[in-house]
PDB file of N, CA and C in Angstrom:
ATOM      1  N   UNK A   1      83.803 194.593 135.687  1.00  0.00           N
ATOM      2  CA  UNK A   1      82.704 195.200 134.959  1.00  0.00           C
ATOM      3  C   UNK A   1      82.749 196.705 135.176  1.00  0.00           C
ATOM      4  N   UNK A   2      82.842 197.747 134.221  1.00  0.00           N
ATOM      5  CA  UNK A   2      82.563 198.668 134.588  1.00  0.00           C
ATOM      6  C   UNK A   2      81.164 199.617 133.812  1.00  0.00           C
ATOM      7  N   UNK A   3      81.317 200.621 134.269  1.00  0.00           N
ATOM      8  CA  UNK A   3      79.681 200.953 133.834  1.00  0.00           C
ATOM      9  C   UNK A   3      80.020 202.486 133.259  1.00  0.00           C
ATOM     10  N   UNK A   4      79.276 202.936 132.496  1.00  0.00           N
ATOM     11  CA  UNK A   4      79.235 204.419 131.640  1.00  0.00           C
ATOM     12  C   UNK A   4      77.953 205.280 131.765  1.00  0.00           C
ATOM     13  N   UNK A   5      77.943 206.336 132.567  1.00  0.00           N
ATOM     14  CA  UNK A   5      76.721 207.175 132.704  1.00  0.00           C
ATOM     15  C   UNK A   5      76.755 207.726 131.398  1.00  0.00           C
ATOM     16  N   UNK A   6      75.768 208.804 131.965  1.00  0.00           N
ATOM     17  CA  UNK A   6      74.860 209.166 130.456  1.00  0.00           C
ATOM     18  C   UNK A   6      76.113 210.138 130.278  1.00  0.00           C
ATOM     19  N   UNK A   7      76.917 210.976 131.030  1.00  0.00           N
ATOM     20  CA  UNK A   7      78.175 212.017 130.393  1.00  0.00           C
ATOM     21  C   UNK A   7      79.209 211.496 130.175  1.00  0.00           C
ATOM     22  N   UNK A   8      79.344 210.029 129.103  1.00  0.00           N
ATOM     23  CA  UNK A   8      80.486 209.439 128.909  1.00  0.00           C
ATOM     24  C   UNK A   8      80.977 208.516 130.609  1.00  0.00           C
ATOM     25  N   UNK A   9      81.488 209.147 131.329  1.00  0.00           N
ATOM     26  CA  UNK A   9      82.241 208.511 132.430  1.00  0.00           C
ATOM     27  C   UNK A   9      81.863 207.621 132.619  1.00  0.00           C
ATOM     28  N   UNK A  10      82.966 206.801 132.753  1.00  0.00           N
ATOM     29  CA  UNK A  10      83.308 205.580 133.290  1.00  0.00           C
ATOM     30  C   UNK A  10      83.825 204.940 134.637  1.00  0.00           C
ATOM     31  N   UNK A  11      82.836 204.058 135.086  1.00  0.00           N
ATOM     32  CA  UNK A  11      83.577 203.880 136.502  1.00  0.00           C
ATOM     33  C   UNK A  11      83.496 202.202 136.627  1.00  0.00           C
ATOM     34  N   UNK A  12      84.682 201.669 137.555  1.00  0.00           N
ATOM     35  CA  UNK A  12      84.364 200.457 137.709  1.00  0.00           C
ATOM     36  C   UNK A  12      83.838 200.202 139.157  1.00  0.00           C
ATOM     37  N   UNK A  13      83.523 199.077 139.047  1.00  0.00           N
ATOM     38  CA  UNK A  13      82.249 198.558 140.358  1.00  0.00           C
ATOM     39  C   UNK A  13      83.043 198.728 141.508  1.00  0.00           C
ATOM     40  N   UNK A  14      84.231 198.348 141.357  1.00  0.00           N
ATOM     41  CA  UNK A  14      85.282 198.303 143.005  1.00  0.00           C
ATOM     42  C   UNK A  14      84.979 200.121 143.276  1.00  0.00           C
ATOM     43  N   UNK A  15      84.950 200.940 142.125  1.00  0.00           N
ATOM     44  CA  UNK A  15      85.477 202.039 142.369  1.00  0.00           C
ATOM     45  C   UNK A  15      83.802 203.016 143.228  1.00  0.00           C
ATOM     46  N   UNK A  16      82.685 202.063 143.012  1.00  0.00           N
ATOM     47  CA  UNK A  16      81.966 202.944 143.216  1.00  0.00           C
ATOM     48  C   UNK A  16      81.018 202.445 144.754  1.00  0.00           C
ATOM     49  N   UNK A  17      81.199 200.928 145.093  1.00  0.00           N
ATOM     50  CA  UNK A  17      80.787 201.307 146.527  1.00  0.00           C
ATOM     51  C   UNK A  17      79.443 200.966 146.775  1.00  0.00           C
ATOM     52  N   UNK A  18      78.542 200.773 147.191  1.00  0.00           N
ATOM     53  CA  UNK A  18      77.730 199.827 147.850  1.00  0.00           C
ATOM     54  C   UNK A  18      76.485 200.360 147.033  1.00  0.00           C
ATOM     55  N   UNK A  19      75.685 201.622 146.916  1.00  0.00           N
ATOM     56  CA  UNK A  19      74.652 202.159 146.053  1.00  0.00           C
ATOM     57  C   UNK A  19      75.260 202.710 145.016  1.00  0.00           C
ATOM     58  N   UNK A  20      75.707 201.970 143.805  1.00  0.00           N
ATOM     59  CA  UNK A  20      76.455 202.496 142.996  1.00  0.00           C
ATOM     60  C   UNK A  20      75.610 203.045 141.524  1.00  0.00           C
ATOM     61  N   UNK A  21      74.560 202.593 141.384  1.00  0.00           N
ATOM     62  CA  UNK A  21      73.651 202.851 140.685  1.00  0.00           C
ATOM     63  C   UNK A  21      72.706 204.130 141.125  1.00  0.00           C
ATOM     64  N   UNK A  22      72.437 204.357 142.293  1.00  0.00           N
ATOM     65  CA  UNK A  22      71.952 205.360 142.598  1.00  0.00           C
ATOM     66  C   UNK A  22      73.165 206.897 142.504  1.00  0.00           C
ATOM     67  N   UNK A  23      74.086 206.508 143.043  1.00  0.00           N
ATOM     68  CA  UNK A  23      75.535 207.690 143.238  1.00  0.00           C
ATOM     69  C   UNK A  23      75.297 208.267 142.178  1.00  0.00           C
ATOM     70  N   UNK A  24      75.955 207.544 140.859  1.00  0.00           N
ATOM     71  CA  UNK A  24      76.163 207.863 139.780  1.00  0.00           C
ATOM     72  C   UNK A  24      75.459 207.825 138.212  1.00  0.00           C
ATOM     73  N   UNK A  25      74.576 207.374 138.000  1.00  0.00           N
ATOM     74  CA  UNK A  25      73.519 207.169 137.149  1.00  0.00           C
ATOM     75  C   UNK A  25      72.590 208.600 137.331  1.00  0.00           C
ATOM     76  N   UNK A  26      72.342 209.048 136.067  1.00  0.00           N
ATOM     77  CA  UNK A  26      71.750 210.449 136.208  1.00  0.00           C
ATOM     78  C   UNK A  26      70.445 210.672 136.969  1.00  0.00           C
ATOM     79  N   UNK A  27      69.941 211.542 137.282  1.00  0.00           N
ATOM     80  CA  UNK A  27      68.161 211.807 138.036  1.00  0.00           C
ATOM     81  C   UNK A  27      67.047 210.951 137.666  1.00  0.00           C
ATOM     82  N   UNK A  28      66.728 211.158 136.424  1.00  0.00           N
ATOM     83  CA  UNK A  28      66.066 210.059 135.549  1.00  0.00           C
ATOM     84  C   UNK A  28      66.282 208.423 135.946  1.00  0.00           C
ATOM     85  N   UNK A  29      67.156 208.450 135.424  1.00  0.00           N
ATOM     86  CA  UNK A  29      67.683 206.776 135.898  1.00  0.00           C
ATOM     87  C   UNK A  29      67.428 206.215 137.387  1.00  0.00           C
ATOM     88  N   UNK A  30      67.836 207.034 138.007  1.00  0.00           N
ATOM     89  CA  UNK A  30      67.717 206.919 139.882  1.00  0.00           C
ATOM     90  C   UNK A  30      65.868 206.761 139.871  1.00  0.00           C
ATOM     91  N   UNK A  31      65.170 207.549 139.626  1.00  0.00           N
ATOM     92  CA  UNK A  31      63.969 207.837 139.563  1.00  0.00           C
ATOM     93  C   UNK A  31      63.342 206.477 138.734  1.00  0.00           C
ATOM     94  N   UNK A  32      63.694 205.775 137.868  1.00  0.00           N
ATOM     95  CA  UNK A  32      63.360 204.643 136.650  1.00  0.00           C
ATOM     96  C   UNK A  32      63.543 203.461 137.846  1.00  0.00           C
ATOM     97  N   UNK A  33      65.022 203.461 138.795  1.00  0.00           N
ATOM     98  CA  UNK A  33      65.334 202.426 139.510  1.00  0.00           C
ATOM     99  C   UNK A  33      64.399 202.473 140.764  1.00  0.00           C
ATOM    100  N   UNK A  34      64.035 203.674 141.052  1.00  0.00           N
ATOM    101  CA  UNK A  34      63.594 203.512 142.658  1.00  0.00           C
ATOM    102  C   UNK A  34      62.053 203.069 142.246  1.00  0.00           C
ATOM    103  N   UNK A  35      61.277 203.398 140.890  1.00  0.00           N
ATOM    104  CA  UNK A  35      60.117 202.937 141.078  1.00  0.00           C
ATOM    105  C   UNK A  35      60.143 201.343 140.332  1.00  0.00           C
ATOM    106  N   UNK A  36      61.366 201.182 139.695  1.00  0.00           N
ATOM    107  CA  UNK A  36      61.319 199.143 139.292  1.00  0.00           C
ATOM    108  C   UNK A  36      61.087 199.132 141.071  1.00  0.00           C
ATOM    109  N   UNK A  37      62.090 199.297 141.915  1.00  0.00           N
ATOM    110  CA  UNK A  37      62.118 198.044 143.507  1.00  0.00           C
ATOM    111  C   UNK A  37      60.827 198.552 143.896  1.00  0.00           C
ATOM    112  N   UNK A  38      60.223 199.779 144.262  1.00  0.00           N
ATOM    113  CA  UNK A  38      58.882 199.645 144.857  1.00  0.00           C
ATOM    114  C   UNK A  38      57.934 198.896 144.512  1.00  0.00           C
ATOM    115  N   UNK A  39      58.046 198.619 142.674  1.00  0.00           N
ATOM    116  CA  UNK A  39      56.992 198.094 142.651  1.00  0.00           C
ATOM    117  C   UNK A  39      57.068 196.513 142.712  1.00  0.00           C
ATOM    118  N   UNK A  40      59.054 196.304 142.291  1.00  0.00           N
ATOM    119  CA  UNK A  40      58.889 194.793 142.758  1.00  0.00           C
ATOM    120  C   UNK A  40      58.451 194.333 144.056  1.00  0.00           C
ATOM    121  N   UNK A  41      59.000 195.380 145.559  1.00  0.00           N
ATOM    122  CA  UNK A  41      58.844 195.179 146.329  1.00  0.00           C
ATOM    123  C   UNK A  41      57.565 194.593 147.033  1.00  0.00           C
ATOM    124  N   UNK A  42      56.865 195.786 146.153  1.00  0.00           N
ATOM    125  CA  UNK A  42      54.899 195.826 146.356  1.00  0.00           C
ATOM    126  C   UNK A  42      54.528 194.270 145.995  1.00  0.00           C
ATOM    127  N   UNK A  43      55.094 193.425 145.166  1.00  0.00           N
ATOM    128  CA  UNK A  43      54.603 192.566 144.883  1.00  0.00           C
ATOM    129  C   UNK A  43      55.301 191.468 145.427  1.00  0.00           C
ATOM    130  N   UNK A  44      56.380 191.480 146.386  1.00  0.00           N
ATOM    131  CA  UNK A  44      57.463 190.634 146.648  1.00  0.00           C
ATOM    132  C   UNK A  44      58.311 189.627 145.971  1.00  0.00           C
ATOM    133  N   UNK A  45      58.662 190.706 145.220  1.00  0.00           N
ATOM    134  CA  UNK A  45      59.923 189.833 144.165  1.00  0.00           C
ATOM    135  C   UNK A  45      61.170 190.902 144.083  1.00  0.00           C
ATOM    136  N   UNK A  46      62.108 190.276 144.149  1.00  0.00           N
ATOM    137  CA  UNK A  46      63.557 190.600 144.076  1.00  0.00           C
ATOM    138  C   UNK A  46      63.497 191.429 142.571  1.00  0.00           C
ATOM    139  N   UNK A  47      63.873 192.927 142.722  1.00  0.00           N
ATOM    140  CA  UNK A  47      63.986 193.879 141.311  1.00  0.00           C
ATOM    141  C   UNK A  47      64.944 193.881 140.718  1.00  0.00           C
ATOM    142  N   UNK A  48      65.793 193.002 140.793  1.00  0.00           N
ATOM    143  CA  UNK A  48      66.909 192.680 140.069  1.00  0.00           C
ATOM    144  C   UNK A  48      66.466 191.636 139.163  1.00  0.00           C
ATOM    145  N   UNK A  49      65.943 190.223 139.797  1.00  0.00           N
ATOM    146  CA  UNK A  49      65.736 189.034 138.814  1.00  0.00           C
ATOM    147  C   UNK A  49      64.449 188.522 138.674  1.00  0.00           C
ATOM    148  N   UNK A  50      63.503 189.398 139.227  1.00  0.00           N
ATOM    149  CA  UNK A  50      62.004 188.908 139.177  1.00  0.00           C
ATOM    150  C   UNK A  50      61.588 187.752 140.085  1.00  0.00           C
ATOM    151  N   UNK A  51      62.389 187.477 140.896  1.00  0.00           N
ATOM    152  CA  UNK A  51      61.861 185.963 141.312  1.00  0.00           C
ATOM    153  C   UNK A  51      61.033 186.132 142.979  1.00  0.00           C
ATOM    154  N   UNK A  52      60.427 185.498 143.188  1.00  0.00           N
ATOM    155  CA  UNK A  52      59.642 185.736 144.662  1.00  0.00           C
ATOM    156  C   UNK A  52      60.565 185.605 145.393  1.00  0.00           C
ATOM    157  N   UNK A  53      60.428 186.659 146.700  1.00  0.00           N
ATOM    158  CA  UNK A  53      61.186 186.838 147.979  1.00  0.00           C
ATOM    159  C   UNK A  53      61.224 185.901 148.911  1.00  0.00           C
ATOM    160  N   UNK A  54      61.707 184.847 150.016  1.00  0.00           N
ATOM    161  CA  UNK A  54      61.593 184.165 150.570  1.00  0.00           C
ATOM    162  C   UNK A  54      62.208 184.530 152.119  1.00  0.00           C
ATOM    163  N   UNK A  55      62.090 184.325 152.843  1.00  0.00           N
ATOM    164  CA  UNK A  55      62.205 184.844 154.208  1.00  0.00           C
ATOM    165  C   UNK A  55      63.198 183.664 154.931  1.00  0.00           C
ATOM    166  N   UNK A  56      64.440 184.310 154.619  1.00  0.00           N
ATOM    167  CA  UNK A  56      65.632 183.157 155.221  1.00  0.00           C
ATOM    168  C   UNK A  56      66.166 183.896 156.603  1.00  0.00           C
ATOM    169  N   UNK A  57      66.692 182.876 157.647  1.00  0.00           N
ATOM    170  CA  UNK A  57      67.703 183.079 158.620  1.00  0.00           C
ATOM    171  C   UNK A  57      69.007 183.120 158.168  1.00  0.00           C
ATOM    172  N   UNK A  58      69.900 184.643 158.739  1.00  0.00           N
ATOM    173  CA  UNK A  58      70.890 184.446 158.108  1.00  0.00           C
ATOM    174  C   UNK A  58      71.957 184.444 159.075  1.00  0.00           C
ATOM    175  N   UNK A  59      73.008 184.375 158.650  1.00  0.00           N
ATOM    176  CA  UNK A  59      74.467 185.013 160.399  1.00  0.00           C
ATOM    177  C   UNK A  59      74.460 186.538 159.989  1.00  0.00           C
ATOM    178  N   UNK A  60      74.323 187.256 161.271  1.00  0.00           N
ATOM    179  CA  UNK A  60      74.923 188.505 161.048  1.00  0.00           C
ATOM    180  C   UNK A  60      76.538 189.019 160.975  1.00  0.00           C
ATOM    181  N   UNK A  61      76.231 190.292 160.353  1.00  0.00           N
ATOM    182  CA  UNK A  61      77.685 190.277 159.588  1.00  0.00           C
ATOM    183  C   UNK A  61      77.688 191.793 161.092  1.00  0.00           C
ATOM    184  N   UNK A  62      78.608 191.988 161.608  1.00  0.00           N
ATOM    185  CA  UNK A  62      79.344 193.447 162.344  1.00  0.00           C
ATOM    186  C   UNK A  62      80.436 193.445 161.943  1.00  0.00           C
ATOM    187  N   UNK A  63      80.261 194.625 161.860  1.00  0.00           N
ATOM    188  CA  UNK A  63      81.441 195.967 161.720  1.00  0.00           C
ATOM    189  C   UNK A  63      81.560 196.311 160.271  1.00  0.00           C
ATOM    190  N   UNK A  64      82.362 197.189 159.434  1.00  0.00           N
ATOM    191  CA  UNK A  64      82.084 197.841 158.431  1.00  0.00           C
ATOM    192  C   UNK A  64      82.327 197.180 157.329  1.00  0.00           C
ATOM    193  N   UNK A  65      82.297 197.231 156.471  1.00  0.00           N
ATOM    194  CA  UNK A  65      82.343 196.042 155.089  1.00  0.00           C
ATOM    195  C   UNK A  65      83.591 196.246 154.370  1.00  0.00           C
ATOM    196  N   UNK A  66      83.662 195.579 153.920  1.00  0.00           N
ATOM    197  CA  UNK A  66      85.046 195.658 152.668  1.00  0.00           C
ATOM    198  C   UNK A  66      84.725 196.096 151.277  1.00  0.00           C
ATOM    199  N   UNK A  67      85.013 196.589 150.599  1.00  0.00           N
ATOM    200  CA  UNK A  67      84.592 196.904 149.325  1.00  0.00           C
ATOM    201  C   UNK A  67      83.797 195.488 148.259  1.00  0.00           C
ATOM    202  N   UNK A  68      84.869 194.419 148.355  1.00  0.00           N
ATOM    203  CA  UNK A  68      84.252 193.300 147.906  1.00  0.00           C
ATOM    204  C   UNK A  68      82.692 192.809 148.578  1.00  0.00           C
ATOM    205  N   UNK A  69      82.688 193.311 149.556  1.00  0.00           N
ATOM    206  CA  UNK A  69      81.060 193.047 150.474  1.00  0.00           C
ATOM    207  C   UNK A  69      80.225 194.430 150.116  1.00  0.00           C
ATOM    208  N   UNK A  70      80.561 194.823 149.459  1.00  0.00           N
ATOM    209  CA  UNK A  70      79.790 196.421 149.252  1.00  0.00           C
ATOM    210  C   UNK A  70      79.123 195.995 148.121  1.00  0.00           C
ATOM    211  N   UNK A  71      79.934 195.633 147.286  1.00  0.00           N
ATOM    212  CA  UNK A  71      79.700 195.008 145.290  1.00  0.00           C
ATOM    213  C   UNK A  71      78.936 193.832 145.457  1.00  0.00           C
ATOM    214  N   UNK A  72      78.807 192.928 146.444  1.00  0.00           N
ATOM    215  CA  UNK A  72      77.865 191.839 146.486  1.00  0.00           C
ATOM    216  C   UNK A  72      76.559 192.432 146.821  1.00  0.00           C
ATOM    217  N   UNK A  73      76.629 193.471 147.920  1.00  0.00           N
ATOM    218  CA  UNK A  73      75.493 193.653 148.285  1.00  0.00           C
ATOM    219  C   UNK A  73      74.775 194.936 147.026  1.00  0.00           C
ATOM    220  N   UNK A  74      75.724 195.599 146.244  1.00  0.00           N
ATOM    221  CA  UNK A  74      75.084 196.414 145.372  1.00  0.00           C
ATOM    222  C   UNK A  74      74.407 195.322 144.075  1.00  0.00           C
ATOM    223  N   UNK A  75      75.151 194.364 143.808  1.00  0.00           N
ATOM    224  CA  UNK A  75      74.362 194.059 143.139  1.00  0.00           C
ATOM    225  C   UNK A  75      73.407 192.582 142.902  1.00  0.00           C
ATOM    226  N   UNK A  76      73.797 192.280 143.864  1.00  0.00           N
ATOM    227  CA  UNK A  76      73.022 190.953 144.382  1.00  0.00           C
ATOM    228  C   UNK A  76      72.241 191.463 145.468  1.00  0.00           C
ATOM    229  N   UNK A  77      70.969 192.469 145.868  1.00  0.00           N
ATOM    230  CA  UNK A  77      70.535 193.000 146.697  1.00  0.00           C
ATOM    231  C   UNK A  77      70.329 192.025 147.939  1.00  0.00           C
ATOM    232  N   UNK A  78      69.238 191.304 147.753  1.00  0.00           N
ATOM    233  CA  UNK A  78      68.486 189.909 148.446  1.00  0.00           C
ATOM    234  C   UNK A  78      69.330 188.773 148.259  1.00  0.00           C
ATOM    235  N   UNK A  79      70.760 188.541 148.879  1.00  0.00           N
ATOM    236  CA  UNK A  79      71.692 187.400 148.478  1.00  0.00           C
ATOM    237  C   UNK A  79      71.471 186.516 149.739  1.00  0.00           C
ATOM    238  N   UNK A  80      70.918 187.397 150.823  1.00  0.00           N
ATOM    239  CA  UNK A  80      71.246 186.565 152.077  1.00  0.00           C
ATOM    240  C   UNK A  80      72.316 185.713 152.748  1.00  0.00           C
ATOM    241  N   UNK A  81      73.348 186.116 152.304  1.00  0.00           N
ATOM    242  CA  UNK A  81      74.969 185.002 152.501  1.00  0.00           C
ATOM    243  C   UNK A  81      74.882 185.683 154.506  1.00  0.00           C
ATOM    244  N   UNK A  82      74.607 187.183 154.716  1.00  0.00           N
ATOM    245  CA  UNK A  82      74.686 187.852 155.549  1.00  0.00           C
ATOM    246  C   UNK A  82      73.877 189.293 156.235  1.00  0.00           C
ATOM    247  N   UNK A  83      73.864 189.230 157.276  1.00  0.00           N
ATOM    248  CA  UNK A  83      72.592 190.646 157.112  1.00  0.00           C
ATOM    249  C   UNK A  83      73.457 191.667 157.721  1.00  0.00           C
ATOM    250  N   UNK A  84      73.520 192.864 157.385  1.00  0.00           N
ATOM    251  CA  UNK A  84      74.609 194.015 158.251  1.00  0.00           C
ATOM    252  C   UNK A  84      73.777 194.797 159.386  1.00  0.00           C
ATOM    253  N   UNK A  85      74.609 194.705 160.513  1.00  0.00           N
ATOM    254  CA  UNK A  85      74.030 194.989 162.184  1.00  0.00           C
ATOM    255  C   UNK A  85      74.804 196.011 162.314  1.00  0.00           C
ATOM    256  N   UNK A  86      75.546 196.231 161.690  1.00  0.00           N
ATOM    257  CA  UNK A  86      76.245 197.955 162.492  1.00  0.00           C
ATOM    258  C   UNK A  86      77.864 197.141 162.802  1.00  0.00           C
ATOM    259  N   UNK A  87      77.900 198.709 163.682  1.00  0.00           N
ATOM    260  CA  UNK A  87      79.521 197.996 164.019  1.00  0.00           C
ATOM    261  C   UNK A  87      79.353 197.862 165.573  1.00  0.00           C
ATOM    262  N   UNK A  88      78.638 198.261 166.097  1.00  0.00           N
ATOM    263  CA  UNK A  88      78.289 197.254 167.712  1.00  0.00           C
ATOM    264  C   UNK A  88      77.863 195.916 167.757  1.00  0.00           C
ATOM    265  N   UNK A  89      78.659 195.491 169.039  1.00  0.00           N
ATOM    266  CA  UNK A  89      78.415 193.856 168.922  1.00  0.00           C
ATOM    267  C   UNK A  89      76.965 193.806 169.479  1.00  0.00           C
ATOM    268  N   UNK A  90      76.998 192.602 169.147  1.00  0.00           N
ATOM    269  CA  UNK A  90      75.078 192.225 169.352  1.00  0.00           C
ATOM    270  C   UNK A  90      75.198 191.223 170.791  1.00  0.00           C
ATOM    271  N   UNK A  91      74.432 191.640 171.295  1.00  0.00           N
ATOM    272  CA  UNK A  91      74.012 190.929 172.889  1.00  0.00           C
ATOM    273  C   UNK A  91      74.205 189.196 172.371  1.00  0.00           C
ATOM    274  N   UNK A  92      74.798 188.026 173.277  1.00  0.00           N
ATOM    275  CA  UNK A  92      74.863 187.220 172.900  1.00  0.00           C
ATOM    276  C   UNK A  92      73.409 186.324 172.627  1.00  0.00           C
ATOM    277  N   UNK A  93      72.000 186.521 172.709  1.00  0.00           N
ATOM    278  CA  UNK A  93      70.825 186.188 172.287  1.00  0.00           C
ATOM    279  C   UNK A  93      70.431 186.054 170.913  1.00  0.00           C
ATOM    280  N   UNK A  94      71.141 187.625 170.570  1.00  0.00           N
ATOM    281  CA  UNK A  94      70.720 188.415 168.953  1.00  0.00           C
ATOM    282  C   UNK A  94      71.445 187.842 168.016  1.00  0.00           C
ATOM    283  N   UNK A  95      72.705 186.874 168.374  1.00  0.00           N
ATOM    284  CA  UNK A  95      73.487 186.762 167.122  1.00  0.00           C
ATOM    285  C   UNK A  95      73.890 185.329 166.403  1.00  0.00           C
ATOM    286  N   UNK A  96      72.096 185.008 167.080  1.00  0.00           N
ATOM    287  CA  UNK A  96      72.096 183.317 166.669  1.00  0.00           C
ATOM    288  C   UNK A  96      71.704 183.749 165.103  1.00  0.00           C
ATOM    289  N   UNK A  97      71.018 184.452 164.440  1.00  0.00           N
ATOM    290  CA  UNK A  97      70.247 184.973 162.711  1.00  0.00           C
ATOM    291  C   UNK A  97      69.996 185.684 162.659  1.00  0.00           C
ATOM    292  N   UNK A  98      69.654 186.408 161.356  1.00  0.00           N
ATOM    293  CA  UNK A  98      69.154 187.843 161.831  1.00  0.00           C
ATOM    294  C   UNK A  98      67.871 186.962 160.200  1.00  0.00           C
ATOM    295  N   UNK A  99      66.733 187.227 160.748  1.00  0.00           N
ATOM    296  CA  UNK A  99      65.488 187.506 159.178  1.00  0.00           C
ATOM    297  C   UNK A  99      65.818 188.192 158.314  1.00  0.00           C
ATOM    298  N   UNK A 100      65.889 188.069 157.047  1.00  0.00           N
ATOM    299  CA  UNK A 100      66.026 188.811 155.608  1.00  0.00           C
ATOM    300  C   UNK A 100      65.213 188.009 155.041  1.00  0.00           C
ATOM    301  N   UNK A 101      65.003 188.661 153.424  1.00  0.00           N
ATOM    302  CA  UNK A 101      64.470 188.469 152.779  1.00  0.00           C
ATOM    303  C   UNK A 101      65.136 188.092 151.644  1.00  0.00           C
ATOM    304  N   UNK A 102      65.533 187.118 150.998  1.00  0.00           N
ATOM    305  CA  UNK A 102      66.331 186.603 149.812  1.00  0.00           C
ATOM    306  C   UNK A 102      65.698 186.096 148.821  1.00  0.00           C
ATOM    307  N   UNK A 103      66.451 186.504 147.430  1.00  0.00           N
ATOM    308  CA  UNK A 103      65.949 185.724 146.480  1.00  0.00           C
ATOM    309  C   UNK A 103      66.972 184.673 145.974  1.00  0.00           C
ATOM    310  N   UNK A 104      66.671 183.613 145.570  1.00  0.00           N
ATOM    311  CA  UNK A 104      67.497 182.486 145.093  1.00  0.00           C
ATOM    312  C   UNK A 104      68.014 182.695 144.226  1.00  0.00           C
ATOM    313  N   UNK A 105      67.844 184.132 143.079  1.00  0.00           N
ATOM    314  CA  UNK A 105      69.180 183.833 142.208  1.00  0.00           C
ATOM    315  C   UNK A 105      70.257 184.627 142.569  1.00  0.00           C
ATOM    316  N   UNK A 106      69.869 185.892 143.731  1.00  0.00           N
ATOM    317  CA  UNK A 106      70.831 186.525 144.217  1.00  0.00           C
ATOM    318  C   UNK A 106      71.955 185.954 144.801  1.00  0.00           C
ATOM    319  N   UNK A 107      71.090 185.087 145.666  1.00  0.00           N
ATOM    320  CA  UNK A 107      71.964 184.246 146.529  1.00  0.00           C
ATOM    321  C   UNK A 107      73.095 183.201 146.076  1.00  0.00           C
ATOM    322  N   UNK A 108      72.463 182.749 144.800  1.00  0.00           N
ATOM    323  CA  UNK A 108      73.113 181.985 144.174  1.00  0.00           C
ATOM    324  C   UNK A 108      74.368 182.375 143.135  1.00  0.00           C
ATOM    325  N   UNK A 109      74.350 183.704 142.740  1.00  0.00           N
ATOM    326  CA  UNK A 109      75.242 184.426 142.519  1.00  0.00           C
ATOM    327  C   UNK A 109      75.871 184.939 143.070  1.00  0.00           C
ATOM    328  N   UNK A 110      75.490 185.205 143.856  1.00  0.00           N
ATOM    329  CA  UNK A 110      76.618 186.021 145.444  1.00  0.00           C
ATOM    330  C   UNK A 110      77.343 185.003 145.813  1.00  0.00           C
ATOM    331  N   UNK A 111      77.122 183.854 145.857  1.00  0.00           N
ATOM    332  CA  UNK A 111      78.001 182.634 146.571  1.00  0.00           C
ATOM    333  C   UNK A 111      78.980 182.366 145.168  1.00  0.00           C
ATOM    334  N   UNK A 112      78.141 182.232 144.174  1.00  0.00           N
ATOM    335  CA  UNK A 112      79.705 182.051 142.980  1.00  0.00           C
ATOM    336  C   UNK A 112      80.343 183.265 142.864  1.00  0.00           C
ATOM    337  N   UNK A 113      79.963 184.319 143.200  1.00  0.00           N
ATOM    338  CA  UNK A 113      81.309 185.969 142.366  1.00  0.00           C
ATOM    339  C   UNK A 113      81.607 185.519 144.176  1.00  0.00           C
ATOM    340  N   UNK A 114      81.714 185.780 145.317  1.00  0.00           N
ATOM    341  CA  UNK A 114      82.312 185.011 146.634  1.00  0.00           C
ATOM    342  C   UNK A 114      83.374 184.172 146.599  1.00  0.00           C
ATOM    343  N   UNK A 115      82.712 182.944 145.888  1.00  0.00           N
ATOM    344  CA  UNK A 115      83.780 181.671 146.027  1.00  0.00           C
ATOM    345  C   UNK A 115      85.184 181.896 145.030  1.00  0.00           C
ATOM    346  N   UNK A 116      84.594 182.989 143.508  1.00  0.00           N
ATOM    347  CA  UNK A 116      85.647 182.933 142.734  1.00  0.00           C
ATOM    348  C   UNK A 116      87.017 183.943 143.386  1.00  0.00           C
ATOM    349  N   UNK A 117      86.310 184.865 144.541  1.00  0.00           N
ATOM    350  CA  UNK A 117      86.996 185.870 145.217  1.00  0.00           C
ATOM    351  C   UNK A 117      87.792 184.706 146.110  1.00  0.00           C
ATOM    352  N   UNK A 118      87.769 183.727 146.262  1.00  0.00           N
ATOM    353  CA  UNK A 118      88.057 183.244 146.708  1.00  0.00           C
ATOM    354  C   UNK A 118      89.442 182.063 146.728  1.00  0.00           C
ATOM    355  N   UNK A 119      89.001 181.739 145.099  1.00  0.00           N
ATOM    356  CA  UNK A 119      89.808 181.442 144.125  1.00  0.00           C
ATOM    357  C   UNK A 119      91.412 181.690 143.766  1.00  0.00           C
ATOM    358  N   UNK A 120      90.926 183.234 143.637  1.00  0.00           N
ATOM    359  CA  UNK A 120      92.403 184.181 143.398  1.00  0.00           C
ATOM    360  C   UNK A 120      93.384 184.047 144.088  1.00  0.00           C
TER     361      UNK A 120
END
């Protein structure tokens, strides 16, 4: 998939990296996106698909991501497959779940564009 700002350019999703909508999408647009999530947030629903937030246990993910884990998390925000802790290891107590907040169609899409990565 790739995407076209408002000055023509074109970029594809591998190429742009974990906030890829904010990077590159003009002032306006950034400004249009940050007040959709506040206000989905305000109401607890996922601003991508409208659906209510649910409060899952997840495995934590350490150390730095791969590009393919950047593109899940840009655009499946609330997928919950994983939560990111940094790149220090976590005391052996901390790394039974970590709480997030997921929505079910994120999640449910993150596990199929995942599995098809998987595929290849």
């Amino acid at each position: 998939m790739n995407l076209r700002n408002t000055n023509g350019v074109t970029f594809s999703l591998t190429m742009l990296g974990k906030n890829y909508l904010e990077v590159w999408m003009p002032k306006l647009d950034r400004k249009e996106i940050f007040t959709k999530k506040i206000k989905a947030l305000q109401k607890n629903k996922c601003w991508v698909h409208g659906d209510d937030l649910l409060i899952s246990i997840t495995e934590p993910f350490v150390g730095y991501p791969a590009e393919e884990i950047k593109h899940v998390d840009s655009k499946y925000p609330y997928h919950a497959l994983y939560s990111h802790v940094g790149c220090m290891p976590l005391a052996s107590g901390e790394s039974q779940g970590q709480r997030t907040s997921m929505c079910p169609s994120c999640n449910r899409e993150a596990a199929k564009y995942l599995d098809s990565l998987e595929k290849e």
